[in-house]
C-alpha atoms as a PDB file:
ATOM      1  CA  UNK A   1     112.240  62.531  -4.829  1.00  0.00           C
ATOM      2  CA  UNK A   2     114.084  59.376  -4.262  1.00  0.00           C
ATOM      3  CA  UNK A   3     112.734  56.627  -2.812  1.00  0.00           C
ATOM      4  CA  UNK A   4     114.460  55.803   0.705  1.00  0.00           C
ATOM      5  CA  UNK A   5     115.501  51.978   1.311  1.00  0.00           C
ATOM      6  CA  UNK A   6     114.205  52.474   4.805  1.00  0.00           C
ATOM      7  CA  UNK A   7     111.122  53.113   3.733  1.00  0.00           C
ATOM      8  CA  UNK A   8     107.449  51.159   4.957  1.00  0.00           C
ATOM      9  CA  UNK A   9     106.650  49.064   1.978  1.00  0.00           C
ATOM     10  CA  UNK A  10     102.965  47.737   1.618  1.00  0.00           C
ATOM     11  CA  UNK A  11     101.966  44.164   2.763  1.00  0.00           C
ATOM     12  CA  UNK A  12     101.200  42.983  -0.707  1.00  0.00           C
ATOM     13  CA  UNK A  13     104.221  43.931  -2.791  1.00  0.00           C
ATOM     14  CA  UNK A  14     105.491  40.940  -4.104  1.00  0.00           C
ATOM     15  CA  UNK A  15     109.509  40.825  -3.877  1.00  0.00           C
ATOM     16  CA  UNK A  16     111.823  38.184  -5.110  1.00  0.00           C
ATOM     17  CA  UNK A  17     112.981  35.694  -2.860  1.00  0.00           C
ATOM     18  CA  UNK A  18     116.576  34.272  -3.291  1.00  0.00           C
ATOM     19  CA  UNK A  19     118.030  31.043  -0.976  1.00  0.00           C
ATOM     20  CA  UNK A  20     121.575  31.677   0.653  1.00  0.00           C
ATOM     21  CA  UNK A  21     124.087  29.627   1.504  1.00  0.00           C
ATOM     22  CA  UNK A  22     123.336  25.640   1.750  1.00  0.00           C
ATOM     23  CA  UNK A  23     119.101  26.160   1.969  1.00  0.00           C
ATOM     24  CA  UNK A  24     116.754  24.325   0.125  1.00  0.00           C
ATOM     25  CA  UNK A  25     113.496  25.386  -0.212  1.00  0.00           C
ATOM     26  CA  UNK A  26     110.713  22.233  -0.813  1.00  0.00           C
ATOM     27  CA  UNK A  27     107.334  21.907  -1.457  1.00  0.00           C
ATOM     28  CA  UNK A  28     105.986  19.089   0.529  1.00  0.00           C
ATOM     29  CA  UNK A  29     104.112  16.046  -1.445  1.00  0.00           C
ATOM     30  CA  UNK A  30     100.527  16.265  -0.611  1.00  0.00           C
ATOM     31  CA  UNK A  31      99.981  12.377  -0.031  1.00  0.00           C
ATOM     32  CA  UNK A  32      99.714  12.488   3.658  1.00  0.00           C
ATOM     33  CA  UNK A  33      96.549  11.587   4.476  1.00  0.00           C
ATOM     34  CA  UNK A  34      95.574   7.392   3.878  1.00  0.00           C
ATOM     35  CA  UNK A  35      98.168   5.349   2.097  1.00  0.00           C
ATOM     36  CA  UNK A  36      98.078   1.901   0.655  1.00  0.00           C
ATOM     37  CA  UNK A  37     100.890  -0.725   1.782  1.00  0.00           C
ATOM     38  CA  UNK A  38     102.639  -2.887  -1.109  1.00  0.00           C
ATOM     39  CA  UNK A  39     100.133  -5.742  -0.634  1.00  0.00           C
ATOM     40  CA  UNK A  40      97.209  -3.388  -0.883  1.00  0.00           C
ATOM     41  CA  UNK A  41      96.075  -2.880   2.840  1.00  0.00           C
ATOM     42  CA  UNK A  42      94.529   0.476   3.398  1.00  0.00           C
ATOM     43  CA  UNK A  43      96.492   2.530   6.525  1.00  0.00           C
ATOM     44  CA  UNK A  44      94.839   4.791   7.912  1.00  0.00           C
ATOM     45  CA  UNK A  45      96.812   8.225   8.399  1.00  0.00           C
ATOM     46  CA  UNK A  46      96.372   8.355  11.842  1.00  0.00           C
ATOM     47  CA  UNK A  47      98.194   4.879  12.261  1.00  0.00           C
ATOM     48  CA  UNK A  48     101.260   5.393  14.167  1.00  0.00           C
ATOM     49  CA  UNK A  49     104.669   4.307  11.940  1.00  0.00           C
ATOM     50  CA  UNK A  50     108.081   4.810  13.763  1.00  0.00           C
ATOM     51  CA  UNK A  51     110.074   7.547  11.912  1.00  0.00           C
ATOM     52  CA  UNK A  52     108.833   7.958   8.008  1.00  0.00           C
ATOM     53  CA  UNK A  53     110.490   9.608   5.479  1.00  0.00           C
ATOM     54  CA  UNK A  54     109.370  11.748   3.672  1.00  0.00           C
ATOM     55  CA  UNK A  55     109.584  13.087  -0.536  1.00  0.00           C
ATOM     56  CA  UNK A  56     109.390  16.809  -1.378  1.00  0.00           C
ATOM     57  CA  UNK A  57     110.134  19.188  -4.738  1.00  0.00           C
ATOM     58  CA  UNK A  58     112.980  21.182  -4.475  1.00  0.00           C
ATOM     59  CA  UNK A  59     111.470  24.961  -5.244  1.00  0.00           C
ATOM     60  CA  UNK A  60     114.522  27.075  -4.605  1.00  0.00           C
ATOM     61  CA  UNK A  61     118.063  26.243  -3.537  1.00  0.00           C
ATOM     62  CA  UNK A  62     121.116  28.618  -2.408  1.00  0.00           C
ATOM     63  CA  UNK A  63     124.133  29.622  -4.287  1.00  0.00           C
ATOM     64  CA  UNK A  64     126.022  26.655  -2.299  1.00  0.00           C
ATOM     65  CA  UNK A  65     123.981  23.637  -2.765  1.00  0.00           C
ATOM     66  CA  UNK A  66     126.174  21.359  -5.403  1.00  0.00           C
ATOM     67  CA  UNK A  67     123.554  18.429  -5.077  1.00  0.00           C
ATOM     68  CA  UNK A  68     120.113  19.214  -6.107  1.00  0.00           C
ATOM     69  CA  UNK A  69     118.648  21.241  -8.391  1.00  0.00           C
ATOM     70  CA  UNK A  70     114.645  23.062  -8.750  1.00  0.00           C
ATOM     71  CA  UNK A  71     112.827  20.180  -9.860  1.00  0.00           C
ATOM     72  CA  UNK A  72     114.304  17.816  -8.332  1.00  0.00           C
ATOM     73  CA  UNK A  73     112.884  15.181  -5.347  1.00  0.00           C
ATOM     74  CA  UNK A  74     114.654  14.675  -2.178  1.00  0.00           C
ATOM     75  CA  UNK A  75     114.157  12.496   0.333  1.00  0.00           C
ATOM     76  CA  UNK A  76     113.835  14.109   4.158  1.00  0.00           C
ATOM     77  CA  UNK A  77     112.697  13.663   7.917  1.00  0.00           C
ATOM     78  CA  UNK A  78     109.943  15.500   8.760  1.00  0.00           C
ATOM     79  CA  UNK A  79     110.959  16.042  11.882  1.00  0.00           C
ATOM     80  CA  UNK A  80     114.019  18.016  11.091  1.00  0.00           C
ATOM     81  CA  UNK A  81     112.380  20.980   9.203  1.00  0.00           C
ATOM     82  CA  UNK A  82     111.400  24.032   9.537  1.00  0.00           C
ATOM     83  CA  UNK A  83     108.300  25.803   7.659  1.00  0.00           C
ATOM     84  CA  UNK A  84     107.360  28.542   5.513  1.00  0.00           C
ATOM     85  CA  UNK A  85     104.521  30.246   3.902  1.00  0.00           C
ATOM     86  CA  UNK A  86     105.058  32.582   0.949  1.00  0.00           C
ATOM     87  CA  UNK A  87     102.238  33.955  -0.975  1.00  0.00           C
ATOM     88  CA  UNK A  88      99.386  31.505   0.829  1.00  0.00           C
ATOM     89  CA  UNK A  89     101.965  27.997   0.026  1.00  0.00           C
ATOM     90  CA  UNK A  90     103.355  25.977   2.664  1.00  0.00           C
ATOM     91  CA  UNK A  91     106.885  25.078   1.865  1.00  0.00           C
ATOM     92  CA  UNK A  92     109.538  23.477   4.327  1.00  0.00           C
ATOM     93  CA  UNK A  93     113.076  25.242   4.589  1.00  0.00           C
ATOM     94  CA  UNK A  94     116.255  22.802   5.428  1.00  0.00           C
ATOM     95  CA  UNK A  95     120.198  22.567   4.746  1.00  0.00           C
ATOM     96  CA  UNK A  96     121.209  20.666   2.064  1.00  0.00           C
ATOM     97  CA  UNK A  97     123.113  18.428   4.748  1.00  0.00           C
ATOM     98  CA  UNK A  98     119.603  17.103   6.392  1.00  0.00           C
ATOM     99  CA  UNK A  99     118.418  15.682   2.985  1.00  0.00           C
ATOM    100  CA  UNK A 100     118.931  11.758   2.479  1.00  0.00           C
ATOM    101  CA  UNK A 101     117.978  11.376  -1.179  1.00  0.00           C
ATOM    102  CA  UNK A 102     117.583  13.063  -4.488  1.00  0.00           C
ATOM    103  CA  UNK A 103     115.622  11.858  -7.451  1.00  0.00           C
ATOM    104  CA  UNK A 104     116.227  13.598 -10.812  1.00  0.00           C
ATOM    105  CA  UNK A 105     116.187  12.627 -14.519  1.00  0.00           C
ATOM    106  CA  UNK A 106     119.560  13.743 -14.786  1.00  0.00           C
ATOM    107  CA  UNK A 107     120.916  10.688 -13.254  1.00  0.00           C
ATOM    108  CA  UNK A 108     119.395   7.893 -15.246  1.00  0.00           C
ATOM    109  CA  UNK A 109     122.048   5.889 -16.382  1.00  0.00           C
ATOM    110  CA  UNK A 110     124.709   7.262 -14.581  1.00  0.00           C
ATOM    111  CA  UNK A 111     127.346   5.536 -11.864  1.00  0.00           C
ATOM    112  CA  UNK A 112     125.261   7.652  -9.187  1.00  0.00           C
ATOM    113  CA  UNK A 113     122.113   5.776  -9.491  1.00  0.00           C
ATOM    114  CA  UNK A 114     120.990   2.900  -7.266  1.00  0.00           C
ATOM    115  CA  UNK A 115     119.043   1.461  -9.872  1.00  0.00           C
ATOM    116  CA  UNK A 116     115.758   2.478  -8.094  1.00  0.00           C
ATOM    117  CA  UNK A 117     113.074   4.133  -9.668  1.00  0.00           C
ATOM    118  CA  UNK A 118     110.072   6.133  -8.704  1.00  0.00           C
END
Protein backbone atom coordinates (compact mmCIF):
# COMPACT_ATOMS: atom_id res chain seq x y z
CA UNK A 1 0.00 0.00 0.00
CA UNK A 2 1.14 3.39 -0.93
CA UNK A 3 1.65 5.90 1.29
CA UNK A 4 -0.93 8.91 0.76
CA UNK A 5 0.64 12.60 0.73
CA UNK A 6 -2.36 13.58 2.77
CA UNK A 7 -1.53 11.54 5.26
CA UNK A 8 -1.05 12.56 9.45
CA UNK A 9 2.66 12.44 9.85
CA UNK A 10 4.09 12.14 13.51
CA UNK A 11 5.28 15.25 15.49
CA UNK A 12 8.87 14.17 15.54
CA UNK A 13 9.72 13.31 11.95
CA UNK A 14 12.36 15.42 11.03
CA UNK A 15 11.82 16.91 7.33
CA UNK A 16 14.09 19.12 5.37
CA UNK A 17 13.55 22.63 5.39
CA UNK A 18 14.34 24.69 2.18
CA UNK A 19 14.13 28.91 2.09
CA UNK A 20 12.07 30.37 -0.95
CA UNK A 21 12.28 33.24 -2.67
CA UNK A 22 14.42 36.31 -1.07
CA UNK A 23 14.38 34.66 2.87
CA UNK A 24 17.17 34.42 4.98
CA UNK A 25 17.18 32.37 7.74
CA UNK A 26 19.75 33.68 10.86
CA UNK A 27 20.81 32.53 13.94
CA UNK A 28 20.92 35.37 16.32
CA UNK A 29 24.46 36.18 18.20
CA UNK A 30 24.02 35.29 21.75
CA UNK A 31 25.81 38.51 23.22
CA UNK A 32 22.76 40.23 24.42
CA UNK A 33 22.93 40.36 27.81
CA UNK A 34 25.90 43.09 29.44
CA UNK A 35 28.25 44.63 26.95
CA UNK A 36 31.39 46.61 27.37
CA UNK A 37 31.67 50.17 25.56
CA UNK A 38 35.08 50.97 23.60
CA UNK A 39 36.57 52.69 26.68
CA UNK A 40 35.74 49.75 28.88
CA UNK A 41 32.53 50.90 30.82
CA UNK A 42 30.32 48.02 31.73
CA UNK A 43 26.40 48.61 30.28
CA UNK A 44 24.16 47.00 31.73
CA UNK A 45 21.61 45.14 29.29
CA UNK A 46 18.77 46.66 30.58
CA UNK A 47 20.21 50.23 29.70
CA UNK A 48 18.04 51.77 27.20
CA UNK A 49 20.13 52.58 23.63
CA UNK A 50 18.00 54.21 20.79
CA UNK A 51 17.76 51.71 17.86
CA UNK A 52 20.84 48.98 17.91
CA UNK A 53 21.80 46.90 15.35
CA UNK A 54 22.17 43.91 15.48
CA UNK A 55 24.83 40.75 13.89
CA UNK A 56 23.43 37.29 13.08
CA UNK A 57 24.74 33.91 11.00
CA UNK A 58 23.10 33.36 7.98
CA UNK A 59 21.74 29.47 8.41
CA UNK A 60 19.71 29.09 5.27
CA UNK A 61 18.94 31.43 2.39
CA UNK A 62 16.36 31.09 -0.69
CA UNK A 63 17.01 30.29 -4.23
CA UNK A 64 16.88 34.28 -4.87
CA UNK A 65 19.18 35.79 -2.45
CA UNK A 66 22.40 36.95 -4.73
CA UNK A 67 24.07 38.62 -1.57
CA UNK A 68 24.82 36.37 1.24
CA UNK A 69 25.68 33.11 1.60
CA UNK A 70 25.36 30.20 4.89
CA UNK A 71 28.09 31.35 6.91
CA UNK A 72 28.03 34.49 6.42
CA UNK A 73 27.23 37.66 9.09
CA UNK A 74 24.75 40.26 8.36
CA UNK A 75 23.98 43.13 9.94
CA UNK A 76 19.98 43.70 10.91
CA UNK A 77 17.28 45.62 13.06
CA UNK A 78 15.83 43.71 15.50
CA UNK A 79 12.87 45.21 15.25
CA UNK A 80 12.08 44.21 11.75
CA UNK A 81 12.11 40.35 12.18
CA UNK A 82 10.20 37.78 12.56
CA UNK A 83 11.05 34.42 14.62
CA UNK A 84 11.35 30.83 14.37
CA UNK A 85 11.99 27.74 16.27
CA UNK A 86 13.02 24.54 14.50
CA UNK A 87 14.10 21.56 16.37
CA UNK A 88 14.31 23.53 20.04
CA UNK A 89 16.69 26.73 18.13
CA UNK A 90 15.54 30.14 17.93
CA UNK A 91 16.34 31.57 14.58
CA UNK A 92 14.96 34.95 13.06
CA UNK A 93 13.38 34.81 9.43
CA UNK A 94 13.76 38.20 7.16
CA UNK A 95 14.04 39.29 3.32
CA UNK A 96 17.21 39.75 2.05
CA UNK A 97 16.09 43.52 1.43
CA UNK A 98 15.86 44.30 5.44
CA UNK A 99 19.57 43.31 5.96
CA UNK A 100 22.16 46.34 6.16
CA UNK A 101 25.46 44.46 6.17
CA UNK A 102 27.25 41.29 5.32
CA UNK A 103 30.55 40.10 6.64
CA UNK A 104 32.25 37.19 4.83
CA UNK A 105 35.83 36.04 4.09
CA UNK A 106 35.07 36.09 0.61
CA UNK A 107 35.41 39.75 0.37
CA UNK A 108 38.78 40.47 1.86
CA UNK A 109 40.57 42.33 -0.52
CA UNK A 110 38.05 43.00 -2.84
CA UNK A 111 36.54 46.62 -4.25
CA UNK A 112 33.37 45.64 -2.02
CA UNK A 113 35.00 45.97 1.25
CA UNK A 114 34.93 49.05 3.49
CA UNK A 115 38.08 48.24 4.94
CA UNK A 116 36.39 47.29 8.29
CA UNK A 117 37.01 44.31 10.06
CA UNK A 118 35.40 42.25 12.73
Amino acid sequence: MSANRNEHRPHDDKLPIRMLHDRVLVRQDTGEGERRSGGGILIPATAAVGRRLAWAEVVAVGQNVRTVEPGDRVLYDPEDRAEVEVRGTAYVLMRERDLHAVAADRFEGSEDSTGLYL
